[in-house]
Protein backbone atom coordinates (compact mmCIF):
# COMPACT_ATOMS: atom_id res chain seq x y z
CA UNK A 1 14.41 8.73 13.06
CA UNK A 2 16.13 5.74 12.16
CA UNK A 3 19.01 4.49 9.80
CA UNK A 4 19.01 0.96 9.06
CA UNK A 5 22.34 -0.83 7.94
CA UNK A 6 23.24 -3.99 7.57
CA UNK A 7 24.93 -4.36 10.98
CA UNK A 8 21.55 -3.49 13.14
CA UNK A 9 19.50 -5.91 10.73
CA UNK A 10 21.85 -9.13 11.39
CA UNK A 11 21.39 -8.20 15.31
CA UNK A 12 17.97 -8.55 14.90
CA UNK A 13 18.19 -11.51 12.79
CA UNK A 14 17.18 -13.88 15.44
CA UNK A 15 13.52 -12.54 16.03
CA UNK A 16 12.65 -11.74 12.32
CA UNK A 17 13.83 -16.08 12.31
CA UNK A 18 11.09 -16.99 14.38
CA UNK A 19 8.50 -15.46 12.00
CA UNK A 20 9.88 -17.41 8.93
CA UNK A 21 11.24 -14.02 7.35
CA UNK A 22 13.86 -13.86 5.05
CA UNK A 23 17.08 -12.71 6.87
CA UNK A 24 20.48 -11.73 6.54
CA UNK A 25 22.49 -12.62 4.44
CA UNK A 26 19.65 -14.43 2.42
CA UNK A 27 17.62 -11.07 2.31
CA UNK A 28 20.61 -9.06 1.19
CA UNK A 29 21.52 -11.84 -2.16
CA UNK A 30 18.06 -11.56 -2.60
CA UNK A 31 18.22 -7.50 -2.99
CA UNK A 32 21.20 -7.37 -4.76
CA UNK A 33 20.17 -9.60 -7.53
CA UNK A 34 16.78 -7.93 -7.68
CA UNK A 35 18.05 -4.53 -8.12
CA UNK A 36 20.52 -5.91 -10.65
CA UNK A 37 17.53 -6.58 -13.13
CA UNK A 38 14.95 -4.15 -11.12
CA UNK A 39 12.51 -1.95 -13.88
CA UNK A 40 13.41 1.37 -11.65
CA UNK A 41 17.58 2.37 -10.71
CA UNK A 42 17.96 4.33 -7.74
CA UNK A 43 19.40 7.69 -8.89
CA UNK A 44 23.20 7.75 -7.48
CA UNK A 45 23.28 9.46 -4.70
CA UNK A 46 19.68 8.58 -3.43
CA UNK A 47 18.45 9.54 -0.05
CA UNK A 48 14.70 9.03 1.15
CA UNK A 49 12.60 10.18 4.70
CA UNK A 50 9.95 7.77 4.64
CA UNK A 51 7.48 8.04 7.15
CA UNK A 52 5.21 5.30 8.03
CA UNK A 53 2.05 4.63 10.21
CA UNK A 54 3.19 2.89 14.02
CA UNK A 55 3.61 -0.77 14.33
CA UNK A 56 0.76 -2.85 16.21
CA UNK A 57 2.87 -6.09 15.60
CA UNK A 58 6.85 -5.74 16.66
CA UNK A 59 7.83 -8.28 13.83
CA UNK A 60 5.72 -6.74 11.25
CA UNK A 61 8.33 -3.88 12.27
CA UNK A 62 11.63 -5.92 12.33
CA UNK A 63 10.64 -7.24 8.78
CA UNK A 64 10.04 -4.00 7.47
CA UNK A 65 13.16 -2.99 8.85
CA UNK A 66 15.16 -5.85 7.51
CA UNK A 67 13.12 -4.65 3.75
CA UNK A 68 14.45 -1.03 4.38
CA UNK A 69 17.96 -2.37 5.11
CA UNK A 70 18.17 -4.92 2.52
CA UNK A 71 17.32 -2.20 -0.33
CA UNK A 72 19.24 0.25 1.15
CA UNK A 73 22.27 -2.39 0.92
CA UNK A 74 21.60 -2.90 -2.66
CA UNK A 75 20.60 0.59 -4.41
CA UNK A 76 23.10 2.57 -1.97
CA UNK A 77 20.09 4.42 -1.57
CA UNK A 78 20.23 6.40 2.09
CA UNK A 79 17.05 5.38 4.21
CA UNK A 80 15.44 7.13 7.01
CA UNK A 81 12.81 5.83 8.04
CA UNK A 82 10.36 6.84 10.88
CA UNK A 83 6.69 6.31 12.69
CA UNK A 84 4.10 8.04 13.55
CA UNK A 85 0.82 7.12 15.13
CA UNK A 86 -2.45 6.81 12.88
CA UNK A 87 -4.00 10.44 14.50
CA UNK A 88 -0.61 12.19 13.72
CA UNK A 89 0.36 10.37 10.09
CA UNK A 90 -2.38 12.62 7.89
CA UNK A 91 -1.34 16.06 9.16
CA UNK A 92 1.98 15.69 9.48
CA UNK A 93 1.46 14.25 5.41
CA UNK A 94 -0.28 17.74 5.31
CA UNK A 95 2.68 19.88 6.34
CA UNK A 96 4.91 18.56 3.95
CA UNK A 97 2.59 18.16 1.04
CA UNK A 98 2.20 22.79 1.95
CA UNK A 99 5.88 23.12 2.29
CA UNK A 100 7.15 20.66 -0.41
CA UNK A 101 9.95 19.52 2.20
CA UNK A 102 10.53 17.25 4.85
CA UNK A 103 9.77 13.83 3.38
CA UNK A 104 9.78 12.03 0.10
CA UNK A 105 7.32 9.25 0.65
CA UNK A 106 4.55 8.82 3.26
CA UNK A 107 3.46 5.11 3.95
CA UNK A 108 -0.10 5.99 5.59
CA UNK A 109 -4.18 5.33 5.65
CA UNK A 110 -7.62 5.45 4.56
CA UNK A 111 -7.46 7.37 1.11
CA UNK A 112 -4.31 9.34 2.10
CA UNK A 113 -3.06 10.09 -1.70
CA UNK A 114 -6.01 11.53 -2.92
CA UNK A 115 -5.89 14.65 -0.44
CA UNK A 116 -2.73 15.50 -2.54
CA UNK A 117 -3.63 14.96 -6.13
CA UNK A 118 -1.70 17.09 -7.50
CA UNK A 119 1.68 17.09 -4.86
CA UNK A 120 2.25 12.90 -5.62
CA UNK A 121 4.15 11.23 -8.20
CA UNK A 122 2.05 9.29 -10.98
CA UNK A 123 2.17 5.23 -10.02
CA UNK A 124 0.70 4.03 -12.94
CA UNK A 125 4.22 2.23 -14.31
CA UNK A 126 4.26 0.43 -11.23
CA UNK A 127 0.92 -0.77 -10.46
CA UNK A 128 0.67 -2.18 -13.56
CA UNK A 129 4.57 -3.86 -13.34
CA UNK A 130 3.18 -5.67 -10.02
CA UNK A 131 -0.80 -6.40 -11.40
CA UNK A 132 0.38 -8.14 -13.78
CA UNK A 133 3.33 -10.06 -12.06
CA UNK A 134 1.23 -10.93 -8.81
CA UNK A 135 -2.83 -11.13 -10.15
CA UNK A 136 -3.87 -8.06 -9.87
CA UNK A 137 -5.57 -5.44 -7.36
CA UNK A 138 -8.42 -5.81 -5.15
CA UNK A 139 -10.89 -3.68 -6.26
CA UNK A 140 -11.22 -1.31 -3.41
CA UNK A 141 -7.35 -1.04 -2.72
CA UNK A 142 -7.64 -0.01 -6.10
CA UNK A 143 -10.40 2.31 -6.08
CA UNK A 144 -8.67 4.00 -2.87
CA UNK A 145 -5.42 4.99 -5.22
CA UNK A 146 -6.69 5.51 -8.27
CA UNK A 147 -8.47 8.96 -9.64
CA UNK A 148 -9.77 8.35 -12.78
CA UNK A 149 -7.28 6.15 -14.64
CA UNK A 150 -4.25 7.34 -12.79
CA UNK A 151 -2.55 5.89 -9.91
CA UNK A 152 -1.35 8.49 -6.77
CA UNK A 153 -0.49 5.71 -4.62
CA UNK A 154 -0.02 1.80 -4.22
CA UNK A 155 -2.27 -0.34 -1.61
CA UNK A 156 0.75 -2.21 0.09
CA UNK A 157 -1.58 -3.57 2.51
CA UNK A 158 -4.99 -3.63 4.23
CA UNK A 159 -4.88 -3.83 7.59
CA UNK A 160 -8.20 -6.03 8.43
CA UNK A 161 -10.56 -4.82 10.87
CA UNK A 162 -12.74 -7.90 12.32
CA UNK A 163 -14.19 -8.56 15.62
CA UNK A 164 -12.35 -9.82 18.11
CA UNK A 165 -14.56 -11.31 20.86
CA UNK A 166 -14.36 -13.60 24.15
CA UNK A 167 -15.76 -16.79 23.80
CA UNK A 168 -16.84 -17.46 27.24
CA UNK A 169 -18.64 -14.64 27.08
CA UNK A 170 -20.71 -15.46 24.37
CA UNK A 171 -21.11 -18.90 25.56
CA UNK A 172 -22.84 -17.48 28.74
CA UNK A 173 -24.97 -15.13 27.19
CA UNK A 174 -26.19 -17.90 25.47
CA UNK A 175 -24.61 -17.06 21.78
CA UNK A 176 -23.12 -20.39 20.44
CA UNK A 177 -21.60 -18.47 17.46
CA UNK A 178 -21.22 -14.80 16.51
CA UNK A 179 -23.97 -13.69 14.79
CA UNK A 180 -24.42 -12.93 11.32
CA UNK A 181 -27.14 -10.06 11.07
CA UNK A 182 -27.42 -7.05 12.43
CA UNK A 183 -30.22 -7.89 14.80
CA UNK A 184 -28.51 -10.94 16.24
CA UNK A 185 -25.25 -8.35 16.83
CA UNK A 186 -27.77 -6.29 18.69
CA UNK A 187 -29.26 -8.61 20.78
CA UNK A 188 -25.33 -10.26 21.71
CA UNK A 189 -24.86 -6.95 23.07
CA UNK A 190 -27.18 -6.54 24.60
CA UNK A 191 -26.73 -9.97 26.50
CA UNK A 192 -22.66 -8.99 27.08
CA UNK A 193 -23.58 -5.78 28.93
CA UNK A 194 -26.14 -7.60 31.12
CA UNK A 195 -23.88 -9.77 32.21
CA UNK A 196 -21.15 -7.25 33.08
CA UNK A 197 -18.96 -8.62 30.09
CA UNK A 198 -19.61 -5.34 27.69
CA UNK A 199 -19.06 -4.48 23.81
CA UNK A 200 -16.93 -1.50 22.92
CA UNK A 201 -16.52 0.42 19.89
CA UNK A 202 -14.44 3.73 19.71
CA UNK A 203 -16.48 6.94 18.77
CA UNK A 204 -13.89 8.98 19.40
CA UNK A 205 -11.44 9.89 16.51
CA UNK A 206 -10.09 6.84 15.77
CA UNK A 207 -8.80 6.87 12.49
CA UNK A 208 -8.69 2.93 11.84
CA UNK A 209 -11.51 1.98 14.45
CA UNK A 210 -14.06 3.85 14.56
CA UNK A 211 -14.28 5.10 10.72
CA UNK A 212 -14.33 1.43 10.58
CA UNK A 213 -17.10 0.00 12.46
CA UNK A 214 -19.57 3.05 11.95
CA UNK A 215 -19.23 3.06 8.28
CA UNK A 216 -20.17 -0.68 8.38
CA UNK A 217 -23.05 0.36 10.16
CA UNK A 218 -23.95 3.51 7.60
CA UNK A 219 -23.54 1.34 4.69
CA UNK A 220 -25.20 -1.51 6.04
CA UNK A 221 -28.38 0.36 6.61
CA UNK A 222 -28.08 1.31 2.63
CA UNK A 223 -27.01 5.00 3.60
CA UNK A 224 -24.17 6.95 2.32
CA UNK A 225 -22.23 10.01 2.23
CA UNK A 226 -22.54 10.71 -1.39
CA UNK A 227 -24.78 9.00 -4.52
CA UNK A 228 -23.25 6.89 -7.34
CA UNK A 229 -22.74 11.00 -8.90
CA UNK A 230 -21.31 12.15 -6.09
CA UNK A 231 -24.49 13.84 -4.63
CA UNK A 232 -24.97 14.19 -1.17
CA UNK A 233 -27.47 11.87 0.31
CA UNK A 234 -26.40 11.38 3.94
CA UNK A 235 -30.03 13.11 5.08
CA UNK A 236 -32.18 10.20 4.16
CA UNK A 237 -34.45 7.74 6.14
CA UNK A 238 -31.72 4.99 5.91
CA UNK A 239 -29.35 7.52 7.91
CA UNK A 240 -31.80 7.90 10.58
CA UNK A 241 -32.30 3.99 10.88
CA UNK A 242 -28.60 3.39 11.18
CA UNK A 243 -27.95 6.38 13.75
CA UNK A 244 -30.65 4.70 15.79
CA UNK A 245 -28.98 1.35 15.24
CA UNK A 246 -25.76 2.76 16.85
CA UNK A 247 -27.29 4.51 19.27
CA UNK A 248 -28.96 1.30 20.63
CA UNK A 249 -25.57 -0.72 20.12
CA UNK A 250 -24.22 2.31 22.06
CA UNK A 251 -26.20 2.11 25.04
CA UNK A 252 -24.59 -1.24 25.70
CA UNK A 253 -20.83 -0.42 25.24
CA UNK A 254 -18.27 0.49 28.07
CA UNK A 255 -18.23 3.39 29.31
CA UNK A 256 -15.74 5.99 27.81
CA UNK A 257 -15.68 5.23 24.47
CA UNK A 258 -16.78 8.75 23.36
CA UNK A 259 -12.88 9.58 23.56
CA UNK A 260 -11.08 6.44 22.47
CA UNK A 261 -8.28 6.49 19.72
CA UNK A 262 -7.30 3.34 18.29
CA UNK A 263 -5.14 1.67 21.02
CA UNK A 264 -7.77 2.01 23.61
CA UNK A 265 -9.70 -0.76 22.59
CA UNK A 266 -7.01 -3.23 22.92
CA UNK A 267 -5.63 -1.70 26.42
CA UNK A 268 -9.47 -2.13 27.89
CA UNK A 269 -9.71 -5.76 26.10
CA UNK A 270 -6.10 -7.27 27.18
CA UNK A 271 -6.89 -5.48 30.54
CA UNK A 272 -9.71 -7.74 30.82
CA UNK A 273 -12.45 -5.08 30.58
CA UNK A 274 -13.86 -5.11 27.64
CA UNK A 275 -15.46 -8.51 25.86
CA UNK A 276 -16.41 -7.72 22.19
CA UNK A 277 -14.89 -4.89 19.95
CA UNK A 278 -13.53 -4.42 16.12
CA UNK A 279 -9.87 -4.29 15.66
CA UNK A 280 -6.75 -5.66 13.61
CA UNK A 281 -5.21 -9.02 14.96
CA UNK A 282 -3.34 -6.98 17.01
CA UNK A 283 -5.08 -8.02 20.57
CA UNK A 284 -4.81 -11.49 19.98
CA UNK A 285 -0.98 -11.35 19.35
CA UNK A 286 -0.16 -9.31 22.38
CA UNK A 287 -2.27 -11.72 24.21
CA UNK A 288 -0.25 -14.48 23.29
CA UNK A 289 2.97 -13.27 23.35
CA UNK A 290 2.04 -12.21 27.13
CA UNK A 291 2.79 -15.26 29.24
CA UNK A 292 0.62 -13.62 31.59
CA UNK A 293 -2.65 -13.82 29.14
CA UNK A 294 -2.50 -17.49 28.07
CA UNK A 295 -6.13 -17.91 29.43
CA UNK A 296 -6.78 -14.53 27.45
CA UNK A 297 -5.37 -15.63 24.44
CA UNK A 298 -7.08 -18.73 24.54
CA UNK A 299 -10.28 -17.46 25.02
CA UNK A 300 -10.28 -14.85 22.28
CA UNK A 301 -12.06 -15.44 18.65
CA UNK A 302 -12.57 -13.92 15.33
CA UNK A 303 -15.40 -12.82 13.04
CA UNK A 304 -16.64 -11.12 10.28
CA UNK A 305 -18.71 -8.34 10.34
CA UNK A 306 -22.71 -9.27 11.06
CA UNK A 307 -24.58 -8.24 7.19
CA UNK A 308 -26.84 -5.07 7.43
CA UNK A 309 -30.31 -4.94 6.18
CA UNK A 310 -29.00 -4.45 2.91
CA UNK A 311 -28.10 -8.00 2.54
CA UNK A 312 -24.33 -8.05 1.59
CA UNK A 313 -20.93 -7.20 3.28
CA UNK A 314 -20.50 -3.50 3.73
CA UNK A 315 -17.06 -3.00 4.82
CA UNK A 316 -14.44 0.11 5.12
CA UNK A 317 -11.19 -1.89 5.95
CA UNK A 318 -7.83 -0.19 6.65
CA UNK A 319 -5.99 0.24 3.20
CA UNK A 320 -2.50 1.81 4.02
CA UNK A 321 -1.30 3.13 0.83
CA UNK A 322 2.29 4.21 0.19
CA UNK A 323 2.98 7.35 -1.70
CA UNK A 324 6.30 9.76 -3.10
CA UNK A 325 5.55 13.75 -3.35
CA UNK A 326 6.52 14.80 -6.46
CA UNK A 327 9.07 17.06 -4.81
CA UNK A 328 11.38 14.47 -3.81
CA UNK A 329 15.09 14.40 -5.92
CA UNK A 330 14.75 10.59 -5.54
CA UNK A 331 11.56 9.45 -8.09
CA UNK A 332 13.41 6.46 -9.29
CA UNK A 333 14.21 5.22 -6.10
CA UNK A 334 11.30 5.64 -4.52
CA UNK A 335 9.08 3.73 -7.18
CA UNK A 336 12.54 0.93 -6.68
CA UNK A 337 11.75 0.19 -3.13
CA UNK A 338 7.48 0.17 -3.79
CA UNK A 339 8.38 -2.67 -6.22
CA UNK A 340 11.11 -4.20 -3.69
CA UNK A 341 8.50 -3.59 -0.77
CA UNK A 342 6.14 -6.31 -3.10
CA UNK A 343 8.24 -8.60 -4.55
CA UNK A 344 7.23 -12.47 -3.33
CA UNK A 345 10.45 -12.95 -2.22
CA UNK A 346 10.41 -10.81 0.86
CA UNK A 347 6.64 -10.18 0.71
CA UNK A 348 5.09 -13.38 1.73
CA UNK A 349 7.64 -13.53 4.26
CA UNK A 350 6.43 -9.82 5.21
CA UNK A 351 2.59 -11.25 5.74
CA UNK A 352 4.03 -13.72 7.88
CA UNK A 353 6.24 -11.64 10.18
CA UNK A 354 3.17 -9.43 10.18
CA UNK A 355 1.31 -12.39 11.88
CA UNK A 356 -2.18 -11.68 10.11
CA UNK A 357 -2.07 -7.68 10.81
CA UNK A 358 -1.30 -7.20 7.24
CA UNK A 359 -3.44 -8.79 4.58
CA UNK A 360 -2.37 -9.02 0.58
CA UNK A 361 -4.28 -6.00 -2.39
CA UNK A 362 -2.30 -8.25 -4.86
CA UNK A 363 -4.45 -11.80 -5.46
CA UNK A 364 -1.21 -13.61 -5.79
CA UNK A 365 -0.70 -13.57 -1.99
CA UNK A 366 -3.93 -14.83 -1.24
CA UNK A 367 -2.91 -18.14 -0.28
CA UNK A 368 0.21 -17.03 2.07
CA UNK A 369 0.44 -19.65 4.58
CA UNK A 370 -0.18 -16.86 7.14
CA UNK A 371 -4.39 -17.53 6.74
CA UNK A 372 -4.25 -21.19 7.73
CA UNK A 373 -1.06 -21.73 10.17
CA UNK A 374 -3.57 -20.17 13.13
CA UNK A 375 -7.27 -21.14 12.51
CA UNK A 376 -7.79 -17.41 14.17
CA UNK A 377 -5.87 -15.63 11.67
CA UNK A 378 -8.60 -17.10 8.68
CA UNK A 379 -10.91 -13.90 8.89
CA UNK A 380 -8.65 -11.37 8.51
CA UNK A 381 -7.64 -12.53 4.75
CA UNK A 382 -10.89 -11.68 3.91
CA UNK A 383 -10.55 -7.74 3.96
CA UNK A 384 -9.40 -6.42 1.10
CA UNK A 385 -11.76 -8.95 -1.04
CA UNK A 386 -15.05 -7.48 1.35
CA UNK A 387 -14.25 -4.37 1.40
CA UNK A 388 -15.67 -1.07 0.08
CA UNK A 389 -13.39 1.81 -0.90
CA UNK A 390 -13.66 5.18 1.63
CA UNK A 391 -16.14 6.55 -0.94
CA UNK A 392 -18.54 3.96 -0.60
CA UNK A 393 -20.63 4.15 -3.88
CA UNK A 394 -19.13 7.54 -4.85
CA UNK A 395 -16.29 8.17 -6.60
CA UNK A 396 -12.80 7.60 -4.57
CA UNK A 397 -10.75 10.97 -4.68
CA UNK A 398 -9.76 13.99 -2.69
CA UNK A 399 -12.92 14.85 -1.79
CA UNK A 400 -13.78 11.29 -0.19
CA UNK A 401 -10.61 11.45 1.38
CA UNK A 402 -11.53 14.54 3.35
CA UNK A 403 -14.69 13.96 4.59
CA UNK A 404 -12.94 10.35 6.01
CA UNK A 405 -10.05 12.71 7.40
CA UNK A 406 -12.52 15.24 8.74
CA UNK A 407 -14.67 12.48 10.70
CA UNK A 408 -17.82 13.52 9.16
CA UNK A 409 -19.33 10.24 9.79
CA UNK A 410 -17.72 9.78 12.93
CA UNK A 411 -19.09 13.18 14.05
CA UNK A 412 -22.14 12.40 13.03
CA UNK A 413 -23.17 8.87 14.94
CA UNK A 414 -20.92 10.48 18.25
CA UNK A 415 -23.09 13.58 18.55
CA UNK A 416 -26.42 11.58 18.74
CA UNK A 417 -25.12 7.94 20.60
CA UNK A 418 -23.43 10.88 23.12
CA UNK A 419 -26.88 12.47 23.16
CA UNK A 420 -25.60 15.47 22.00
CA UNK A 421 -27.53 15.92 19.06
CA UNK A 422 -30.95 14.60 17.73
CA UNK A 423 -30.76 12.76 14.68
CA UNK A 424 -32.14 15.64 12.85
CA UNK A 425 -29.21 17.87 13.78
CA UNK A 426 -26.54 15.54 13.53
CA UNK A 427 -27.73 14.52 9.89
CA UNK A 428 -28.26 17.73 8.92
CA UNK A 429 -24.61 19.12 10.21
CA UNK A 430 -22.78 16.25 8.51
CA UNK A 431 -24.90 17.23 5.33
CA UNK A 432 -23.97 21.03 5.32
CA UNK A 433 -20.22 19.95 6.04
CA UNK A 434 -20.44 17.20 3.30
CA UNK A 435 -22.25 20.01 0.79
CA UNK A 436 -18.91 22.52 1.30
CA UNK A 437 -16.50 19.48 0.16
CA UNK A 438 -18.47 18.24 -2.47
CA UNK A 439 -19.41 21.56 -3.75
């Protein structure tokens, strides 16, 4: 656990520079006079345990840092702030949702709000304080806070999930660009593992990955968990077509991806062993910020996601909403630093620092100069505008939430690409488990 002050922040000036962030003594005027005209006071006295999904990009984490430091500097308000890694963030959310103790705001994944309806603290003031100010929401960053007209969380962020791919690879497989249909994907695969430069996608639980990249696949066959009415549908014919989809895209990938978590795809990629996969920008920036992996760097590109069969992008990108528990002492000054976290002034610089990792839910942001100062970084501005919310075509809430936290899906393409199921079985175990939730 850490406790940010002014003194470790001005140390650490120097790197957040290089990323264009707003630093020392400019980010700490900046807080003061916001919090002098701010919509929410920290109560006196304020102290807040924050925890907060683990950093990917280092500056992403220095400029949050400098954020946490700068409001603590202005409100007075006491931050400690820790990380945890994407597997751990949910139940450890869990605990002290139970207990009502141990933390006051949770900055986390997915739908992570709406597994404690009733334990969070109403955002509705604020969401529409920052709409309104910045453009407005994307609709599923929205849709992934929101149950019926009330907000439990705020989308800070979506953390963009694209593929990340080796050029020279393609190139000798005989791909000149990354294809755009789900056939073409196939067949690029196909081509990668016969030439010993293999796909990989995580079936493993993988909270960011492989939800990612399997409901693409689900949804892109026109299958889903639940109806429009929240009726379970996942036994259909369209189910079947995209398990067999997978399971063909599956025979291709590296070996061991049965029990990947979501760093294992970039350790396999920046180790050189692994030519095609879905992730955040992440791989690229360690590659070149490795002096070693200039070649690596060089060589690696960016895409969308290929379009299913049913003709339009089907994507589940990262959201990573922020939420208080309606036990903390601290209300005020938790909804404070939400704003402060959004503000332009230190939220632009945020995008930057976070090097295309992060991408904007408010449209105002959606020409940061992050999207065009690295050709690369273009795709990943796309996410939050593609996206679908964790529900798919049902309704976003607590029951959604679950069956993402319980890796129903997940479960469900792993047992038959790992052969340990038949379609049949697999379809009809993520049914019965999807029938007790959305009983």
């Amino acid at each position: 656990m850490h406790d940010f002050t002014r003194r470790s922040l001005l140390q650490g000036g120097t790197a957040l520079a290089a990323t264009g962030a707003l630093t020392g003594p400019a980010l700490f005027e900046f807080a003061k006079a916001w919090a002098d005209t701010a919509p929410w006071k920290a109560e006196p006295g304020a102290k807040l345990t924050v925890m907060r999904w683990k950093r990917f990009v280092p500056s992403e984490d220095e400029a949050f840092n400098a954020i946490v430091a700068a409001f603590k500097s202005a409100t007075g308000t006491e931050m400690n702030v820790f990380s945890e890694s994407f597997e751990d963030l949910q139940p450890k959310a869990s605990v002290a949702a139970n207990t009502g103790s141990g933390l006051d705001m949770v900055w986390g994944l997915h739908t992570l709000p709406q597994l404690f309806p009733t334990k969070v603290i109403k955002m509705n003031d604020v969401a529409d304080y920052l709409g309104k100010k910045y453009g407005g929401w994307s609709d599923a960053a929205a849709r992934t806070c929101k149950l019926g007209n009330d907000w439990l969380g705020i989308p800070v962020a979506t953390v963009g999930g694209y593929m990340t791919y080796r050029k020279s690879a393609l190139d000798k497989a005989g791909f000149k660009e990354f294809p755009k249909d789900f056939p073409g994907f196939l067949e690029m695969c196909k081509a990668l593992k016969a030439n010993n430069t293999p796909a990989g996608f995580a079936l493993g639980h993988a909270s960011g990955d492989a939800n990612g990249w399997l409901h693409w696949v689900l949804w892109g066959h026109g299958a889903y968990t639940v109806d429009k009415d929240d009726k379970v549908i996942i036994n259909s014919p369209e189910t079947a077509k995209a398990l067999d989809y997978a399971k063909a895209l599956s025979d291709s990938f590296i070996p061991g991806v049965a029990s990947w978590n979501d760093s294992s795809n970039n350790k396999a990629f920046l180790a050189g062993e692994l030519y095609c996969t879905s992730n955040g920008i992440s791989i690229y920036i360690a590659a070149k910020d490795d002096p070693t992996k200039k070649d690596l760097a060089e060589d690696t590109y960016h895409a969308l996601y290929p379009v299913g069969p049913i003709g339009k992008p089907t994507e589940l990108q990262l959201t990573v909403p922020i939420l208080a528990f309606n036990f903390t002492k601290y209300p005020n000054a938790a909804k404070a630093f939400i704003d402060f976290m959004l503000e332009k002034e230190q939220f632009d610089k945020w995008l930057m620092a976070s090097r295309g990792y992060l991408t904007q839910t408010l449209s105002a942001y959606e020409s940061s100069p992050i999207w065009t100062a690295d050709p690369k970084n273009y795709v990943f501005g796309q996410a939050s505008k593609r996206a679908l919310p964790a529900s798919g075509i049902g309704t976003p809430g607590e029951k959604a939430a679950t069956a993402i936290a319980d890796f129903i899906v997940v479960d469900m393409f792993a047992n038959y690409c790992t052969g340990s199921k038949d379609a049949k079985a697999t379809m009809a175990e993520a049914e019965r488990q999807l029938k007790r939730i959305y009983r």
